[in-house]
PDB file of N, CA and C in Angstrom:
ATOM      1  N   UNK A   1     106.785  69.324  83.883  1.00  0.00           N
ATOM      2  CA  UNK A   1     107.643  69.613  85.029  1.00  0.00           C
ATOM      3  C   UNK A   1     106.794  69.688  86.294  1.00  0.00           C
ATOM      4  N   UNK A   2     107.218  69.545  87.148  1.00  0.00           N
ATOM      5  CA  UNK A   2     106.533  69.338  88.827  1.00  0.00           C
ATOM      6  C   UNK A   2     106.706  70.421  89.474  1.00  0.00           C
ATOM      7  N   UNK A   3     106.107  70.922  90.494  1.00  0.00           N
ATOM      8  CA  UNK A   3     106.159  72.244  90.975  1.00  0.00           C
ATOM      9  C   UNK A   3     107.841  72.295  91.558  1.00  0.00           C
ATOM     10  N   UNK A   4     108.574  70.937  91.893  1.00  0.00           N
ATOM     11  CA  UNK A   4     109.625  71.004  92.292  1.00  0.00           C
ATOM     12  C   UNK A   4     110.664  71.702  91.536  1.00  0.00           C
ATOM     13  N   UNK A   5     110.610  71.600  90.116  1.00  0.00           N
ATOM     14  CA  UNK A   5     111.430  71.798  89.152  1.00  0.00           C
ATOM     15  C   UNK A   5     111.155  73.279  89.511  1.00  0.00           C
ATOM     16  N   UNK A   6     110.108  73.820  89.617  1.00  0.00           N
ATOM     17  CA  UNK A   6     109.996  75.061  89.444  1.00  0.00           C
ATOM     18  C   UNK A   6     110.882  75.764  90.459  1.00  0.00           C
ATOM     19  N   UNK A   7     110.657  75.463  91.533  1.00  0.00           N
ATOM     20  CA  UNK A   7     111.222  75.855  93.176  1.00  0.00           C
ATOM     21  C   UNK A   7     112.256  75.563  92.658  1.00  0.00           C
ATOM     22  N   UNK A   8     113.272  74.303  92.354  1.00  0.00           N
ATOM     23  CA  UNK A   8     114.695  73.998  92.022  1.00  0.00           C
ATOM     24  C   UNK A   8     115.425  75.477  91.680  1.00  0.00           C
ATOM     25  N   UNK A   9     114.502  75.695  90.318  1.00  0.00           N
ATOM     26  CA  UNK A   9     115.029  76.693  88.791  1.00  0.00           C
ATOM     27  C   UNK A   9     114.882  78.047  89.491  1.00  0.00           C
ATOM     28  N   UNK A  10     113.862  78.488  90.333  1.00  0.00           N
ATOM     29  CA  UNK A  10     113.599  79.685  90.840  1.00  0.00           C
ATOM     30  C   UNK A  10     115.118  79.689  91.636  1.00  0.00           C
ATOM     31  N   UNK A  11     115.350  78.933  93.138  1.00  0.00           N
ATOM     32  CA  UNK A  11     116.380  79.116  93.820  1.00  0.00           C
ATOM     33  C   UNK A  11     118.078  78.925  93.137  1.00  0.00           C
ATOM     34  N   UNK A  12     117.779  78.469  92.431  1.00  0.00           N
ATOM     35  CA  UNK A  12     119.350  77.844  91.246  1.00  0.00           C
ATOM     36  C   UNK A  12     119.514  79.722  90.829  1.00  0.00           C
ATOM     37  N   UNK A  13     117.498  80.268  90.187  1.00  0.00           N
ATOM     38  CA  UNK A  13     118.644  81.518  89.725  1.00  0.00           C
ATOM     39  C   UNK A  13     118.608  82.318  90.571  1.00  0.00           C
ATOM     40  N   UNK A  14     118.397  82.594  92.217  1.00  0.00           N
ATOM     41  CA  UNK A  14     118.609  83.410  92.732  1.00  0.00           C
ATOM     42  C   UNK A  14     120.332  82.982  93.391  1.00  0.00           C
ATOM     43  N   UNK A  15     120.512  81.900  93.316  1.00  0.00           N
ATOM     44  CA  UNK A  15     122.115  81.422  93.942  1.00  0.00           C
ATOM     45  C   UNK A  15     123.502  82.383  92.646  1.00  0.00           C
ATOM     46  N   UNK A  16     122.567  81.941  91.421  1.00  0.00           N
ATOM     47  CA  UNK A  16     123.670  82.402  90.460  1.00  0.00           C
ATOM     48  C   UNK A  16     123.462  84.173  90.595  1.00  0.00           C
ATOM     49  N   UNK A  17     122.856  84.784  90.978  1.00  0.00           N
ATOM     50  CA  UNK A  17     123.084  86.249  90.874  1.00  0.00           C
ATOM     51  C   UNK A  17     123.744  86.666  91.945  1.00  0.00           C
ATOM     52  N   UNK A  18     123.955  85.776  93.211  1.00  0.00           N
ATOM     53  CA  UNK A  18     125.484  85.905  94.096  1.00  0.00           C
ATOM     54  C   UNK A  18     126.711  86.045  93.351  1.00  0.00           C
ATOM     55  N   UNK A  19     127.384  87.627  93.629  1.00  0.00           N
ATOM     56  CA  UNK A  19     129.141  87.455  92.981  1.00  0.00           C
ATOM     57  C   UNK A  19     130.049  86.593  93.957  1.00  0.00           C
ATOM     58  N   UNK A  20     130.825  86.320  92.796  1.00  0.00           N
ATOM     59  CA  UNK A  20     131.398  84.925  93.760  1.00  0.00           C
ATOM     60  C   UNK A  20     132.551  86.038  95.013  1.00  0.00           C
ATOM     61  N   UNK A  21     132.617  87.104  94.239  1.00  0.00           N
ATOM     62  CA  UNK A  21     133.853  87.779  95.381  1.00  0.00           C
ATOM     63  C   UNK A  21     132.818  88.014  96.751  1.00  0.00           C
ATOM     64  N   UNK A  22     131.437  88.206  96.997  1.00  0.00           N
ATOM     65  CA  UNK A  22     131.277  87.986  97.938  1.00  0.00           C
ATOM     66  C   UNK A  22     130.903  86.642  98.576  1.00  0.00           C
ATOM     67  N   UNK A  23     131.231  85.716  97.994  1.00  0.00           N
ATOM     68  CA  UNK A  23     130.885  84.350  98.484  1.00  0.00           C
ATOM     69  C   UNK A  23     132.238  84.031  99.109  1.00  0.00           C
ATOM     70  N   UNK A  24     133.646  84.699  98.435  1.00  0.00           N
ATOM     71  CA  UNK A  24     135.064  84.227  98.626  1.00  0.00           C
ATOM     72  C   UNK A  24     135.053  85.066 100.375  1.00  0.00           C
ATOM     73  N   UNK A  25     134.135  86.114 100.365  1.00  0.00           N
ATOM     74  CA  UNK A  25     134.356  87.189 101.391  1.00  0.00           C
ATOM     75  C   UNK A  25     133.750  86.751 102.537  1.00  0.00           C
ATOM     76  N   UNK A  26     132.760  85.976 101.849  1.00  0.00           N
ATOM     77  CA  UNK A  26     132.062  84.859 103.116  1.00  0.00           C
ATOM     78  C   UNK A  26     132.949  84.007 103.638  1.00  0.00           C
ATOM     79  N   UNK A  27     133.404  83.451 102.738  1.00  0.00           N
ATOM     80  CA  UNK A  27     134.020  81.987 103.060  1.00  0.00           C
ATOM     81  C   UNK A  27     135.062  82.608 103.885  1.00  0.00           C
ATOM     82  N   UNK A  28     136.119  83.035 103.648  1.00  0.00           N
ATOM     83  CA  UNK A  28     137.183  83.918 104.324  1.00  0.00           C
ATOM     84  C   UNK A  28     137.114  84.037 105.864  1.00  0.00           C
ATOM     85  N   UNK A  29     136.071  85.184 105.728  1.00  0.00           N
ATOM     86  CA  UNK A  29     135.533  85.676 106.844  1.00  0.00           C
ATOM     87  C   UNK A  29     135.214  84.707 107.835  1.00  0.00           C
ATOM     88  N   UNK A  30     134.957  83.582 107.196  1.00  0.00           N
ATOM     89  CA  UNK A  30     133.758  82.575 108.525  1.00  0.00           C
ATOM     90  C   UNK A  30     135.301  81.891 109.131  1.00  0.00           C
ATOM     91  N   UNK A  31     136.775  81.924 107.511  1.00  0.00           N
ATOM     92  CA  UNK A  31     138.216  81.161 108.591  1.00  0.00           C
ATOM     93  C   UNK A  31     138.259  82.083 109.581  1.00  0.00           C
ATOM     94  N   UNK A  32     138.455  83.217 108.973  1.00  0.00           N
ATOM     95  CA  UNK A  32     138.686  84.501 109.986  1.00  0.00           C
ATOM     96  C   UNK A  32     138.459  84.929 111.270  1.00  0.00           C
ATOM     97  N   UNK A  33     137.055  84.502 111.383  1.00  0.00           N
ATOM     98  CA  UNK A  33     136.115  84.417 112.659  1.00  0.00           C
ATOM     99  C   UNK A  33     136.536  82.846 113.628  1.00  0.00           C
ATOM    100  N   UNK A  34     136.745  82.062 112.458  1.00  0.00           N
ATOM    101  CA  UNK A  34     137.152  80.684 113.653  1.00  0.00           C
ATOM    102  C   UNK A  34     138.502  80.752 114.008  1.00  0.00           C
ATOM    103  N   UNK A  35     139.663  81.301 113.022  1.00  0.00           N
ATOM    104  CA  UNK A  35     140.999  81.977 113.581  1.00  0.00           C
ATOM    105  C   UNK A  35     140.807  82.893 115.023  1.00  0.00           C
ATOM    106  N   UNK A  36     140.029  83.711 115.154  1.00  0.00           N
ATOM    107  CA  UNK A  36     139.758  84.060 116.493  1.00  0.00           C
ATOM    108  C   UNK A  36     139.603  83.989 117.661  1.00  0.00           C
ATOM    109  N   UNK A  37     138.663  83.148 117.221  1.00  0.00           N
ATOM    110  CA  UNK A  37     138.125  82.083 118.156  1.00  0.00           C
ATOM    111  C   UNK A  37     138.865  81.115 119.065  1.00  0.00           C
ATOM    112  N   UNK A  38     139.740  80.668 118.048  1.00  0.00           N
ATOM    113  CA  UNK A  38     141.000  79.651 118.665  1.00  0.00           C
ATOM    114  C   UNK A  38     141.407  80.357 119.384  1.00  0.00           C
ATOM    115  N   UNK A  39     142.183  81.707 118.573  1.00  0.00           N
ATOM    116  CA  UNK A  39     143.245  82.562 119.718  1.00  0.00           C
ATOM    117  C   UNK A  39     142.379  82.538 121.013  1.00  0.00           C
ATOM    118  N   UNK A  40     141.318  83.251 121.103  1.00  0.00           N
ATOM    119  CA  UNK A  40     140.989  83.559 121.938  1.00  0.00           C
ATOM    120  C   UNK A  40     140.364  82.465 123.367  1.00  0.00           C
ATOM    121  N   UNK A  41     140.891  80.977 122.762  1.00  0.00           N
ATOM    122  CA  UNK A  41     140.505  79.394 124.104  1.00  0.00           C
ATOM    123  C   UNK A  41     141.717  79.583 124.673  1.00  0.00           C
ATOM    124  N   UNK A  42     141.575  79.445 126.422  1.00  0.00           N
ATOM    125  CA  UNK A  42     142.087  79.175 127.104  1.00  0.00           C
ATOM    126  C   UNK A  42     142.997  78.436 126.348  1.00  0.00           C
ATOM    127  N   UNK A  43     144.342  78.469 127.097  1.00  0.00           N
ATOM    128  CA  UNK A  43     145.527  77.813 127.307  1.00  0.00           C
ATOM    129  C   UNK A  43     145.482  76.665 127.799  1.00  0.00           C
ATOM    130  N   UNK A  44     144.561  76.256 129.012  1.00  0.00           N
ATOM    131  CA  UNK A  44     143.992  74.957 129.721  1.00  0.00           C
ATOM    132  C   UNK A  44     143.288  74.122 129.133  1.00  0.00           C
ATOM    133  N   UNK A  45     142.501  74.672 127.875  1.00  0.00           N
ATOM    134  CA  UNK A  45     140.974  73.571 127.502  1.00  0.00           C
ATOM    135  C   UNK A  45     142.226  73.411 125.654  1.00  0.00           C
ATOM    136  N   UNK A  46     142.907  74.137 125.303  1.00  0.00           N
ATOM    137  CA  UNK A  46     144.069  73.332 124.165  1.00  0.00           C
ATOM    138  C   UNK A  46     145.342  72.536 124.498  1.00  0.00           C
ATOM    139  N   UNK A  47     145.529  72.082 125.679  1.00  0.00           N
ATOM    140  CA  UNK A  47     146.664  71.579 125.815  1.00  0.00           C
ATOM    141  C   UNK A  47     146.510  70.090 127.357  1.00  0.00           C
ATOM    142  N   UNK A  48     147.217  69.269 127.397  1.00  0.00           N
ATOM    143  CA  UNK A  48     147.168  68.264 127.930  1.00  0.00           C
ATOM    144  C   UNK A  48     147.227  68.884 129.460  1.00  0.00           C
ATOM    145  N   UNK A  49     147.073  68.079 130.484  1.00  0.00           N
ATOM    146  CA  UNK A  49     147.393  68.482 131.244  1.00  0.00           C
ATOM    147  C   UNK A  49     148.685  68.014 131.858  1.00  0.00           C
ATOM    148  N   UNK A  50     149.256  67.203 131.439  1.00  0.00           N
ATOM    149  CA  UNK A  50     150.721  67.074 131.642  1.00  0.00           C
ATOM    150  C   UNK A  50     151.765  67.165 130.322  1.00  0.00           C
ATOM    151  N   UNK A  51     151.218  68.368 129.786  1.00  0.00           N
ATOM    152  CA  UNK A  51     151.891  68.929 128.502  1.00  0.00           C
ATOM    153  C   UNK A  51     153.643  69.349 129.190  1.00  0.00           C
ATOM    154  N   UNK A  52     154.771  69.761 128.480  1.00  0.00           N
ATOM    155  CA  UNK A  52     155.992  70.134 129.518  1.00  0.00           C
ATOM    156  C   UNK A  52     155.800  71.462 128.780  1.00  0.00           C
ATOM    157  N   UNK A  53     156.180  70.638 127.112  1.00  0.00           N
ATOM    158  CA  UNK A  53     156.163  71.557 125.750  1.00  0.00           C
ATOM    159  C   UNK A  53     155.541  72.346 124.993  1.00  0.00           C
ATOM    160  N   UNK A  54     156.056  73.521 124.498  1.00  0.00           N
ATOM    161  CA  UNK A  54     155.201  74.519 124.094  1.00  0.00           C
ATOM    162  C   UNK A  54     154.766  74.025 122.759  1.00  0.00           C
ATOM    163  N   UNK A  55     154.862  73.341 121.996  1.00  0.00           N
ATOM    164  CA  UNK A  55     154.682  72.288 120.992  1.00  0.00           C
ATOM    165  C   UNK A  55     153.651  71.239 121.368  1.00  0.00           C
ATOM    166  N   UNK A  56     153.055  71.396 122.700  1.00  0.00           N
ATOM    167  CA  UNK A  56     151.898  70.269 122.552  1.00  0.00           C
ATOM    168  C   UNK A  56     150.705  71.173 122.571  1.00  0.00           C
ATOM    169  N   UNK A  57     150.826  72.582 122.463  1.00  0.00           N
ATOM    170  CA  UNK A  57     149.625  73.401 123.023  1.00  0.00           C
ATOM    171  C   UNK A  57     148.863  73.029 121.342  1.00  0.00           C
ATOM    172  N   UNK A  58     147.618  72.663 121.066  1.00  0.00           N
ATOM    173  CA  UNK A  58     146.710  72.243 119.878  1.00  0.00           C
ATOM    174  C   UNK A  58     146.622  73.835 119.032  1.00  0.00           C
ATOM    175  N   UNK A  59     146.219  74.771 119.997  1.00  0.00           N
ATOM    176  CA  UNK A  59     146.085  75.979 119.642  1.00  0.00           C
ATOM    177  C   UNK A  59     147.171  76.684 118.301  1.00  0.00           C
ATOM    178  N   UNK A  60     148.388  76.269 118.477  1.00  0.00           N
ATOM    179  CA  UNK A  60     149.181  76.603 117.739  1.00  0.00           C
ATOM    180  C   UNK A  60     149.311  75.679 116.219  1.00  0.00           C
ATOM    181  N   UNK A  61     149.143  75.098 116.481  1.00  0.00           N
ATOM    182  CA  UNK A  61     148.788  73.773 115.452  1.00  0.00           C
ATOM    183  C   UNK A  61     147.697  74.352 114.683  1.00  0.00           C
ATOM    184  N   UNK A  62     146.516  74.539 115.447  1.00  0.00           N
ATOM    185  CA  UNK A  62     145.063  74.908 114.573  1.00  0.00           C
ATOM    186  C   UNK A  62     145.100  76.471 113.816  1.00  0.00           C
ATOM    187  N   UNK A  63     145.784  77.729 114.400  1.00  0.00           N
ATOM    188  CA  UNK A  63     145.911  78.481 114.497  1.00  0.00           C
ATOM    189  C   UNK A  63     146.840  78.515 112.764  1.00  0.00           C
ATOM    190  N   UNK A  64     148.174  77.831 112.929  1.00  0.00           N
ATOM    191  CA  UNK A  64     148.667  77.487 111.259  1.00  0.00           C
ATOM    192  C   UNK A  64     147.936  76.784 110.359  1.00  0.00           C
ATOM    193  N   UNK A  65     146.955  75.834 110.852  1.00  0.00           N
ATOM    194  CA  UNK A  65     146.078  75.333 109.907  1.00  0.00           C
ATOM    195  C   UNK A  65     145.451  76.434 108.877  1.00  0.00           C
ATOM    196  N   UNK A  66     144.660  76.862 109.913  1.00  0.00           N
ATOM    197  CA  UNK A  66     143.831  78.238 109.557  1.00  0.00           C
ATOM    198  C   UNK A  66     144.536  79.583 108.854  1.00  0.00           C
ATOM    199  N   UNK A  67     145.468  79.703 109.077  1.00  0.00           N
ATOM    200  CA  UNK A  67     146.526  80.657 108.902  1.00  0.00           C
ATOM    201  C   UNK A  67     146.444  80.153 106.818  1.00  0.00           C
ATOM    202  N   UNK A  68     147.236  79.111 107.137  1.00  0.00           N
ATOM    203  CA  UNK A  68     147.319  78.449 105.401  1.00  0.00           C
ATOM    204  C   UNK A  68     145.739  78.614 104.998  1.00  0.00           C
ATOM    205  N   UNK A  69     145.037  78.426 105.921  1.00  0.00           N
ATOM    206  CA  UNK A  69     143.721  78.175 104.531  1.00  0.00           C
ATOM    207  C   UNK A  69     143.043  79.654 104.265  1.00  0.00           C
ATOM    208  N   UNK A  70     143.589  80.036 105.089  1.00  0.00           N
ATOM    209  CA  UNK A  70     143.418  81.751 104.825  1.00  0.00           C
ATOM    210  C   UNK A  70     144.018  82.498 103.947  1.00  0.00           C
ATOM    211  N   UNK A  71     145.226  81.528 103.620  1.00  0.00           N
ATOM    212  CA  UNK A  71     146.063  82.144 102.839  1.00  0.00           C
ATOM    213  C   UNK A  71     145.918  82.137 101.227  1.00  0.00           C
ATOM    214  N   UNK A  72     145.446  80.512 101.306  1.00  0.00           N
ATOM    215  CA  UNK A  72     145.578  79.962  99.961  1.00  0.00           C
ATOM    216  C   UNK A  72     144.025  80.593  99.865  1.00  0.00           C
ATOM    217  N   UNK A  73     142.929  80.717 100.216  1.00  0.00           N
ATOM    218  CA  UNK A  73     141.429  81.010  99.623  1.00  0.00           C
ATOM    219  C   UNK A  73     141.781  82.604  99.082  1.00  0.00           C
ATOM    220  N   UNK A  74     142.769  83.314  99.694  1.00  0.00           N
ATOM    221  CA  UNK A  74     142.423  84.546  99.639  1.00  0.00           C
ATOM    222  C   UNK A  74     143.644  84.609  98.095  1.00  0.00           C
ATOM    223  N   UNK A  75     144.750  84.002  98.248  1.00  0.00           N
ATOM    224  CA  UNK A  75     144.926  84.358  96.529  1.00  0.00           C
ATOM    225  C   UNK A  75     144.283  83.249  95.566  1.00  0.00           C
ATOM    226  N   UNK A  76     143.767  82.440  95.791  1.00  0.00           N
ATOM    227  CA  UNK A  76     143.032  81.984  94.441  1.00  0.00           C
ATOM    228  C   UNK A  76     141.263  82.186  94.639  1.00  0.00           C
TER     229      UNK A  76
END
């Protein structure tokens, strides 16, 4: 084996002694934090500037994206 294998096998078993509920808590967290984020862009830099409709603002769009994937990670 090559010193690589070694480095591989060393980091492989420090990945597997991560519980996955805090990996799910990661993952979550990082929609969570970009759900925020959205809310929190201007009204001007998500939407056209000759938008009429409250249906063209992107924000609301991304905002349900995120919403579902928040939803579905957190029950399965």
């Amino acid at each position: 084996m090559t010193p690589l294998h070694h480095i591989g096998n060393f980091v492989r078993d420090l990945v597997v002694q991560i519980p996955m509920s805090a990996v799910r808590l990661l993952f979550v967290g990082t929609l969570v934090a970009v759900f925020i984020w959205v809310l929190r862009l201007p009204r001007e830099t998500t939407t056209a500037e000759n938008a009429t409709h409250w249906y063209q603002n992107l924000k609301i769009w991304a905002c349900l994206a995120l919403a579902i994937q928040i939803v579905i990670y957190s029950i399965f």
